[in-house]
Protein backbone atom coordinates (compact mmCIF):
# COMPACT_ATOMS: atom_id res chain seq x y z
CA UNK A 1 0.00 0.00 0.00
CA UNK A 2 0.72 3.89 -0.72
CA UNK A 3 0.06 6.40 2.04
CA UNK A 4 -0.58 9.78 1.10
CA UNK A 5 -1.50 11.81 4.42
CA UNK A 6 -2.25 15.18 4.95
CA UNK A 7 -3.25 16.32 8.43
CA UNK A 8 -4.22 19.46 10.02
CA UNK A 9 -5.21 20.66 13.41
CA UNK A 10 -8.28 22.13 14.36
CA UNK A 11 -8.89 24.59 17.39
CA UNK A 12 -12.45 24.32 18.41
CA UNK A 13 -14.07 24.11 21.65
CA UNK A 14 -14.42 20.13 22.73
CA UNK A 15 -12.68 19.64 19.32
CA UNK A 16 -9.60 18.18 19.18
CA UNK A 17 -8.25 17.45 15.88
CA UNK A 18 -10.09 17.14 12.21
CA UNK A 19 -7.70 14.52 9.81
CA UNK A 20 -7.99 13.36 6.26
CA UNK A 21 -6.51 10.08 5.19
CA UNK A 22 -6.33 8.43 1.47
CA UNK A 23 -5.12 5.07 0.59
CA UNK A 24 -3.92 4.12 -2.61
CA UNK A 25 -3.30 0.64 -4.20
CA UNK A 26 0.39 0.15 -5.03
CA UNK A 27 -1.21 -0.56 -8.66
CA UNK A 28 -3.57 2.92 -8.37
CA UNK A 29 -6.46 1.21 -9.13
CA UNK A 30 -8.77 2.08 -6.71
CA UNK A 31 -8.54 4.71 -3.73
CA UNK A 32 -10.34 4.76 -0.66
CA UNK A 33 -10.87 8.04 1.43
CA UNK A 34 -11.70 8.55 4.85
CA UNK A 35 -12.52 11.62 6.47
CA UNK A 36 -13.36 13.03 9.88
CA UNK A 37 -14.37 16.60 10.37
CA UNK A 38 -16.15 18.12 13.13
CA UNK A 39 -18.70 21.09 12.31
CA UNK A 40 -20.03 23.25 15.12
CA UNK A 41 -22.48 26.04 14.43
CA UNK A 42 -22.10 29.74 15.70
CA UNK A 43 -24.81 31.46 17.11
CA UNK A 44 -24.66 34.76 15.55
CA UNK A 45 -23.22 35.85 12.34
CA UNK A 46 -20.27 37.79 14.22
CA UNK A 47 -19.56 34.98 15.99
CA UNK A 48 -19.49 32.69 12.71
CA UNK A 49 -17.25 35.35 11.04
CA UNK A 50 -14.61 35.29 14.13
CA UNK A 51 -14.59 31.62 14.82
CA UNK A 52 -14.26 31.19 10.53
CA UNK A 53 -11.07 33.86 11.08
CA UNK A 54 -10.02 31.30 13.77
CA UNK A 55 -10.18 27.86 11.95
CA UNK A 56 -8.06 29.28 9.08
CA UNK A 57 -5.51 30.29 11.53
CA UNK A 58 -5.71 27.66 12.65
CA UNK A 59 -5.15 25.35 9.66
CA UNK A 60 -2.75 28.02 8.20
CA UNK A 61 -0.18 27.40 11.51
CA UNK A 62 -0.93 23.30 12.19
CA UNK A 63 -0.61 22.80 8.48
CA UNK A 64 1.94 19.53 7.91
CA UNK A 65 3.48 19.01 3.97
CA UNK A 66 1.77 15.68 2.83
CA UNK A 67 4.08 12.56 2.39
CA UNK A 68 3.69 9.82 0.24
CA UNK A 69 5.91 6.78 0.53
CA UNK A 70 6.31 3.88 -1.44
CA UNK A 71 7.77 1.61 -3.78
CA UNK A 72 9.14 3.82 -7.43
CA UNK A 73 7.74 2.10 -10.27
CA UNK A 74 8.48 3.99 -13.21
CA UNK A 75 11.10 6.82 -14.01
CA UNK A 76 10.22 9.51 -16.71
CA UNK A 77 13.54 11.32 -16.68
CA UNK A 78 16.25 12.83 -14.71
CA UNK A 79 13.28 14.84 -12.78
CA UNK A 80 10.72 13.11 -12.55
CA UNK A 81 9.48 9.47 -11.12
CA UNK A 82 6.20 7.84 -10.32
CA UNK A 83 5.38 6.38 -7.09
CA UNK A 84 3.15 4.06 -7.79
CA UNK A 85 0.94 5.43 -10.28
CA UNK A 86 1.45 8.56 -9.17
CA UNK A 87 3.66 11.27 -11.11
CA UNK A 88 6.35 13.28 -8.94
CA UNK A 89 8.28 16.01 -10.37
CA UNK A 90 11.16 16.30 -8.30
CA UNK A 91 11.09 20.20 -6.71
CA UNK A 92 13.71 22.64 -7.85
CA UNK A 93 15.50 20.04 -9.94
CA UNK A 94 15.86 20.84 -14.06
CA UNK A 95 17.04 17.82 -16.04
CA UNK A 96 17.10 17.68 -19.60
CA UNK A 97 14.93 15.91 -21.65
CA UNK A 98 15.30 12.80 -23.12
CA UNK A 99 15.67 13.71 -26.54
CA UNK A 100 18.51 16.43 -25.72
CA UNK A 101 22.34 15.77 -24.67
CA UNK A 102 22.61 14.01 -21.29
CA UNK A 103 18.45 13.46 -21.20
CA UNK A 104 18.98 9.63 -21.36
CA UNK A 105 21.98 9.34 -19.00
CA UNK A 106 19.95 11.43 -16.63
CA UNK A 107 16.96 8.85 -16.88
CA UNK A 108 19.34 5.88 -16.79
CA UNK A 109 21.23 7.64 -13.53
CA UNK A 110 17.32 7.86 -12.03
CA UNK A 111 16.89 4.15 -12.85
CA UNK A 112 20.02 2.92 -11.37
CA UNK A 113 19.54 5.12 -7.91
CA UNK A 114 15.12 4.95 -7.57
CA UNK A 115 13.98 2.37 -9.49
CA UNK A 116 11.99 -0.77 -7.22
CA UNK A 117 13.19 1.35 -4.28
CA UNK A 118 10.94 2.76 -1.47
CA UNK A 119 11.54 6.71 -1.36
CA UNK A 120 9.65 9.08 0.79
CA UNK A 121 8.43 12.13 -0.95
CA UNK A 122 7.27 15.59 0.60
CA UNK A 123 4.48 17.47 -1.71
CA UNK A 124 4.28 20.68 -1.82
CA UNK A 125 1.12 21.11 -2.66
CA UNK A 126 2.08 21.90 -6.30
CA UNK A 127 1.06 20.39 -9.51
CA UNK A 128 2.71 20.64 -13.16
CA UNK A 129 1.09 19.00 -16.07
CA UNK A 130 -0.28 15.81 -14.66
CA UNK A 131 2.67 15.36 -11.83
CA UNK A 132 2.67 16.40 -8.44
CA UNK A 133 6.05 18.45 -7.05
CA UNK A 134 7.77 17.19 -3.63
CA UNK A 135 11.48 16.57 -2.83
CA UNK A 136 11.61 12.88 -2.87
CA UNK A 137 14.09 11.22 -0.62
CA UNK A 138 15.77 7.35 -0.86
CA UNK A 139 16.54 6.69 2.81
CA UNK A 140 18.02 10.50 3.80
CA UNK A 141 19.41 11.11 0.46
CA UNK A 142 17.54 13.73 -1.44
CA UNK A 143 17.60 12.50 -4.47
CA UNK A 144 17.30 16.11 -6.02
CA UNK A 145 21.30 16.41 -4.59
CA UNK A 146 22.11 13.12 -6.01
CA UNK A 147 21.16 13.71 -10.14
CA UNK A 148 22.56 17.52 -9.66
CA UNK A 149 26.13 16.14 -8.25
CA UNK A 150 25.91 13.62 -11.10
CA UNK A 151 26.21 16.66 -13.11
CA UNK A 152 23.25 15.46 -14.93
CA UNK A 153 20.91 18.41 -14.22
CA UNK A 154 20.84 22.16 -12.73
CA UNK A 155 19.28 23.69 -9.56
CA UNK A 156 15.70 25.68 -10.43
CA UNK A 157 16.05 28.61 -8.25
CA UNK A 158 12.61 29.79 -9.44
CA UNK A 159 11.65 26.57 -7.34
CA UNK A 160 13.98 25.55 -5.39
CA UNK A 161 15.09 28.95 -3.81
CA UNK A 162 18.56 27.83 -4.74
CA UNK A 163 18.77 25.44 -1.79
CA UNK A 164 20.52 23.06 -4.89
CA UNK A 165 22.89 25.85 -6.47
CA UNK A 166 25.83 24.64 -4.45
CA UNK A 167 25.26 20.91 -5.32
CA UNK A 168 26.03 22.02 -9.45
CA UNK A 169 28.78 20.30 -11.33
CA UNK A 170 30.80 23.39 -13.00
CA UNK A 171 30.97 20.97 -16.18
CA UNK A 172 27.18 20.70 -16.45
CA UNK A 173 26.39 24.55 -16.11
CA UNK A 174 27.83 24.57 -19.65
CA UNK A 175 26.40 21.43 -21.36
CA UNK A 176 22.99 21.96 -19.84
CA UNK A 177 20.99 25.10 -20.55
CA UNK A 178 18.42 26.27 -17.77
CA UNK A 179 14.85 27.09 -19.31
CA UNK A 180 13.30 30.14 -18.77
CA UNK A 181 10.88 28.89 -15.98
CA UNK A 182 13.50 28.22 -13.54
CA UNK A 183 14.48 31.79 -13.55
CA UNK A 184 13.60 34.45 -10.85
């Protein structure tokens, strides 16, 4: 089984804690949901305005990133793997694609470090195309660090808020060209 959990506090009176859970099949053919939420109802519209004020607060401070963990099934290319069936673009990380100079060593150098290996990824929330972003990790080793040290792709600062820049291979600054959207 996957796990992809989100939770959240919630500060109510005699409420403790609201939680969302989803389950998905290794195989991501069929998901199961499960929710708990608590609603109270104000008495006055003032009231209902101040305690709606509070919940987002609330949510806004208790929020945790959502993790999903398991077993990497497929890889794309140098930035991107699926988990599951589910598409991660790997945050702040800009690999070539596979049609251009080093996109198919950056794949293969995916394969050999990801591939039938459990990794623990942290969304961000974030969605590109049909892939969800997070900084996916094999054991403690952000994988993001590994491909850029390779020299087989280029920190995003757009994304990444250069947290990679200092992982960069001076030899791949000049074979691989950043694209405009990873720009500030």
């Amino acid at each position: 089984m996957l796990f992809l959990q989100s939770q959240f506090g919630c500060y109510w009176p005699r409420t403790a804690v609201c939680q969302r859970r989803s389950e998905v099949d290794q195989d991501g053919s069929s998901t199961l949901l499960t929710s708990t939420m608590v609603y109270m109802i104000p008495l006055s519209r003032t009231l209902a305005l101040a305690f709606a004020l509070l919940i987002i607060s609330a949510i806004a401070v208790a929020a945790e990133p959502t993790i999903l963990t398991g077993t990497v099934t497929h890889v794309r290319d140098g930035d991107t793997i699926e988990v599951g069936k589910i598409p991660i673009r790997l945050n702040g990380v800009s690999a070539l694609e596979l049609k251009e100079k080093l996109g198919p060593q950056s794949k293969q150098f995916m394969l050999d470090l990801v591939n039938d290996k459990r990794v623990r990824c942290k969304l961000t929330g974030a969605k590109t195309y049909d892939r969800l972003v997070g900084t996916c990790y094999l054991d403690v080793q952000d994988i993001g660090v590994a491909v850029i040290k390779a020299g087989l792709a280029l920190d995003c600062p757009r994304y990444s808020g250069g947290r990679y820049a200092e992982f960069e291979v001076v030899d791949a600054r000049g074979q691989i060209k950043l694209p405009e959207y990873c720009r500030k």
